[in-house]
Protein backbone atom coordinates (compact mmCIF):
# COMPACT_ATOMS: atom_id res chain seq x y z
CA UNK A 1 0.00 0.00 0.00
CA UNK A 2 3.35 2.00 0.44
CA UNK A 3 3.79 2.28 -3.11
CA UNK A 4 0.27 3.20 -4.39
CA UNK A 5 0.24 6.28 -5.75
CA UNK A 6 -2.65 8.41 -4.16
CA UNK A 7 -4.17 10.82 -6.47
CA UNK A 8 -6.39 12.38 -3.16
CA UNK A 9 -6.38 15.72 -2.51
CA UNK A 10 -8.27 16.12 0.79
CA UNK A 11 -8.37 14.20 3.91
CA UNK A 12 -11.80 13.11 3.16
CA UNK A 13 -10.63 12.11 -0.39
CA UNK A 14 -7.94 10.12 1.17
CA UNK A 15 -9.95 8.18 3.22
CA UNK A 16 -12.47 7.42 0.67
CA UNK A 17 -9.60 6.04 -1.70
CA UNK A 18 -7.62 3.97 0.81
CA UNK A 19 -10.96 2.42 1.75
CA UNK A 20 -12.07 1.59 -1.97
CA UNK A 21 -8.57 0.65 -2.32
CA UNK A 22 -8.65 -1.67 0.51
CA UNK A 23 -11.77 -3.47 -1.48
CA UNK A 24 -13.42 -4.35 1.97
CA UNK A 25 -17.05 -5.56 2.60
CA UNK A 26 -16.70 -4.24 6.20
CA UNK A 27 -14.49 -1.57 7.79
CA UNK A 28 -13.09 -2.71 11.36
CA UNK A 29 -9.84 -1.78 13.47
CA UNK A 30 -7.34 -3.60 11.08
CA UNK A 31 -8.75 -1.25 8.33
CA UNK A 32 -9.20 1.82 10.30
CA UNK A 33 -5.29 1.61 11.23
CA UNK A 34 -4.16 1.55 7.42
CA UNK A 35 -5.91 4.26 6.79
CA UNK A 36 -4.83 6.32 9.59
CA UNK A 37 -1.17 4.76 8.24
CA UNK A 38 -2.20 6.18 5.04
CA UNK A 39 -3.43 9.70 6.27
CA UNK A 40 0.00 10.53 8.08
CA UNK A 41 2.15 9.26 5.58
CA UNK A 42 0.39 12.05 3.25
CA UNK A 43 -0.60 14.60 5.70
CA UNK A 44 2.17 13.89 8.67
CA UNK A 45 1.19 14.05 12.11
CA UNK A 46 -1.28 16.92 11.69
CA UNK A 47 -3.21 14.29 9.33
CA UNK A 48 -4.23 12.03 11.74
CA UNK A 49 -8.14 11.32 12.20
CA UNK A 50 -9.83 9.61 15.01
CA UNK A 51 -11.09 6.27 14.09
CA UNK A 52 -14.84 7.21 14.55
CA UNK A 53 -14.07 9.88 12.02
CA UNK A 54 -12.68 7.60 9.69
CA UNK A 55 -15.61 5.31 10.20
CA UNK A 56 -18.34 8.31 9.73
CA UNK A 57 -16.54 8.99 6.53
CA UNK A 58 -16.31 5.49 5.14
CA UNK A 59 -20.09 4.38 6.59
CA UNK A 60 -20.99 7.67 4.32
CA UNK A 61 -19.54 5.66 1.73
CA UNK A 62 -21.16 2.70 1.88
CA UNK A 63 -19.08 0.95 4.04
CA UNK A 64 -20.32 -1.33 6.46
CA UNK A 65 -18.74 -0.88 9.96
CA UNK A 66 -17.86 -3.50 12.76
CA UNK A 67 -19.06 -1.33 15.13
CA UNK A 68 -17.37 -3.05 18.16
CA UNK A 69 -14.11 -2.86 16.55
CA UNK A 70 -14.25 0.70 15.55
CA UNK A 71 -15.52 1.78 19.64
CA UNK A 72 -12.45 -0.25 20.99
CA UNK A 73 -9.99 1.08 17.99
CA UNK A 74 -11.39 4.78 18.63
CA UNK A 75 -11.01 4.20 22.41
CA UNK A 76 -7.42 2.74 22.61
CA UNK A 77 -6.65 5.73 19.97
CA UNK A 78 -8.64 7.90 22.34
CA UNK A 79 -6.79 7.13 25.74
CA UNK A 80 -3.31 6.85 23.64
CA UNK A 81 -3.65 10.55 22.79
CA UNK A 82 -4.55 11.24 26.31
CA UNK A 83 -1.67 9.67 27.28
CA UNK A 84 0.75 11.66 25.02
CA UNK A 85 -0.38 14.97 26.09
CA UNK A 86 -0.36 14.29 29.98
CA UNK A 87 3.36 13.32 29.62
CA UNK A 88 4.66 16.12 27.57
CA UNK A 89 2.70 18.40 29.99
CA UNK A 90 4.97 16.31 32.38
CA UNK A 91 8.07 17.58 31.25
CA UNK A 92 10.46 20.40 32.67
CA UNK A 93 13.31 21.93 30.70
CA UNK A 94 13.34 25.33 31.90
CA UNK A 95 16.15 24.27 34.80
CA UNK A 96 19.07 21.74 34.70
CA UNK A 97 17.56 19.74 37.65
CA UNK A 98 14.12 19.85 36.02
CA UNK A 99 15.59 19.03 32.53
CA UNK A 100 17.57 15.73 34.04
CA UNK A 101 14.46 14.74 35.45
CA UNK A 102 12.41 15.07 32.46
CA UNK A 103 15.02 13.41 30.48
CA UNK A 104 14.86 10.18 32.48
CA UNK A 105 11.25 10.50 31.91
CA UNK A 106 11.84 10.91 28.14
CA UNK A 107 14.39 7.79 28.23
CA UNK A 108 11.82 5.58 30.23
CA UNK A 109 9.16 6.70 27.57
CA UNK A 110 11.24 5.19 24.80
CA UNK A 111 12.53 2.11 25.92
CA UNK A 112 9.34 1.43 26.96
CA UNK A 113 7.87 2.05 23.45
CA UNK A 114 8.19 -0.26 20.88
CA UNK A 115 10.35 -0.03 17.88
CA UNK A 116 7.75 -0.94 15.54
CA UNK A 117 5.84 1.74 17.59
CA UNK A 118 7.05 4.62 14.70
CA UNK A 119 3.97 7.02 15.68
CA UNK A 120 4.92 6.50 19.35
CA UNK A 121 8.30 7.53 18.73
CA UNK A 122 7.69 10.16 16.26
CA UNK A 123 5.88 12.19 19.10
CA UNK A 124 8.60 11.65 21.33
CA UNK A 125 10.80 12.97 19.17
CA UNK A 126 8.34 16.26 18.22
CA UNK A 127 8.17 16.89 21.48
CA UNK A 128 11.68 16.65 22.37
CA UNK A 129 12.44 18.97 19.04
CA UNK A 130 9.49 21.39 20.35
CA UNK A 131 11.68 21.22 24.08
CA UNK A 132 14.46 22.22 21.83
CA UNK A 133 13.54 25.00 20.40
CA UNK A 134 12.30 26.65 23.66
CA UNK A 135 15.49 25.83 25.47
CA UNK A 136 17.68 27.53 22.25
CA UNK A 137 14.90 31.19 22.51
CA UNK A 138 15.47 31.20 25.74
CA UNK A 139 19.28 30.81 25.63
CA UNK A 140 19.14 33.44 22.59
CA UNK A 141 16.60 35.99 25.32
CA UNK A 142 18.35 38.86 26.17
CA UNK A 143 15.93 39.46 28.91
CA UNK A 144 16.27 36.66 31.30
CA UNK A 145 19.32 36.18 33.55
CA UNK A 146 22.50 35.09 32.08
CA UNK A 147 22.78 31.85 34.35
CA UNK A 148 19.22 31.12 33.19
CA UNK A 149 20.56 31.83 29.40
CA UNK A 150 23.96 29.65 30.08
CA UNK A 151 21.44 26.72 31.43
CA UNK A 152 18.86 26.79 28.42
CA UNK A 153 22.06 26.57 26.23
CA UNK A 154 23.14 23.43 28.15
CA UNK A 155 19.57 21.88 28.10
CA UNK A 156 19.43 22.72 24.03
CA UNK A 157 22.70 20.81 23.87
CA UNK A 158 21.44 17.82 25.54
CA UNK A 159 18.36 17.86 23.43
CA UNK A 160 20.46 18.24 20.52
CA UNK A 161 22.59 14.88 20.99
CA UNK A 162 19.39 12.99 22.41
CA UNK A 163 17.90 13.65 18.89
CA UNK A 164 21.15 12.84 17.44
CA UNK A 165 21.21 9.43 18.98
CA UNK A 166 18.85 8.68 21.44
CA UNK A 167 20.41 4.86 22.20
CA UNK A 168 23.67 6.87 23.43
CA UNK A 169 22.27 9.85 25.36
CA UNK A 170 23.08 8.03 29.03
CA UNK A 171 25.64 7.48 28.89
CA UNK A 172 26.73 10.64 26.97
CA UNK A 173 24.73 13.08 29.86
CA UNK A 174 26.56 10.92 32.23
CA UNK A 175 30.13 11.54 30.92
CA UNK A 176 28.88 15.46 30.42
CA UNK A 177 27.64 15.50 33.67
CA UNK A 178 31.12 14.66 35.28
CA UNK A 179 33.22 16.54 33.37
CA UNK A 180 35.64 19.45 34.95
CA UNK A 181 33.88 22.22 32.11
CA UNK A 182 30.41 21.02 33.28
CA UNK A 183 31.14 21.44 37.02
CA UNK A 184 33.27 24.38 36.53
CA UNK A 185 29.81 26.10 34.84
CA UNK A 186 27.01 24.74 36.83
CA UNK A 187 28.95 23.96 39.98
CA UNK A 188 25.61 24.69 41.96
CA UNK A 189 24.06 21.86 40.42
């Protein structure tokens, strides 16, 4: 399905052509899921539809729906979301202390996802970039506190190298962590 040209234009479009494309009598989870696949490998991230929507869309069609397999794949999709946003909201960068913590967080988060788990670990990774780019405006801000400034540099730095290579970053922060420039910098921390 990787390889199909899509000729869609909208959202709606896609979802219409994926289904017909799928030549299903009946839409269920396994269906909703490739076309979800479908919708962010066109659209990205910011394409993704809830299940139920895909399933209005597709029921529209013509399509008849197993509706207990499109409640549970809307819920799990649902709660999964849920889940996202609570631990990004989490997450501290804004101090060294709160930015090691959060990192630990972030490594716990990924080895517990799986590797086949690519949206999973696509949204770690936007909201590591989005962590990022706060930590390098506020190291650029000329009107917060140098030490603040010198600390959202260090924080961008570690954000840079866990995006860089994620399966290194321990031990990395741990070598950064004890060497004499590090102390000599942050020697309060």
């Amino acid at each position: 399905m990787g390889a199909t040209k899509r000729h869609a234009r909208t959202k709606r479009e896609l979802i219409v052509e994926v289904w017909e494309y799928l030549d299903c009598e009946s839409v269920g989870a396994r269906e909703l899921e490739q076309i979800q696949q479908a919708l962010r490998d066109r659209f990205g991230e910011g394409g993704r539809d809830s299940p139920a929507t895909i399933a209005r869309i597709v029921a529209d069609e013509g399509a008849v729906l197993r509706h207990p397999e499109v409640f549970a794949c809307d819920l799990k999709w649902r709660r999964r979301s849920v889940d996202d946003h609570s631990f990004a909201e989490g997450l501290d960068f804004f101090s060294l202390s709160g930015a090691f913590s959060s990192i630990v967080k972030l490594e716990e988060k990924r080895l517990e996802l799986h590797v086949n788990d690519a949206r999973g670990l696509a949204q770690l990774r936007d909201i590591v970039t989005s962590a990022r780019k706060d930590a390098l405006l506020r190291a650029r801000s000329r009107i917060i506190e140098t030490a603040q400034r010198e600390e959202a540099k260090e924080v961008s730095q570690w954000l840079t190298i866990w995006l860089q290579a994620p399966e290194l970053f321990s031990d990395w922060l741990d070598l950064r962590r004890r060497s004499p420039e590090f102390r000599r910098r942050f020697s309060e921390h």
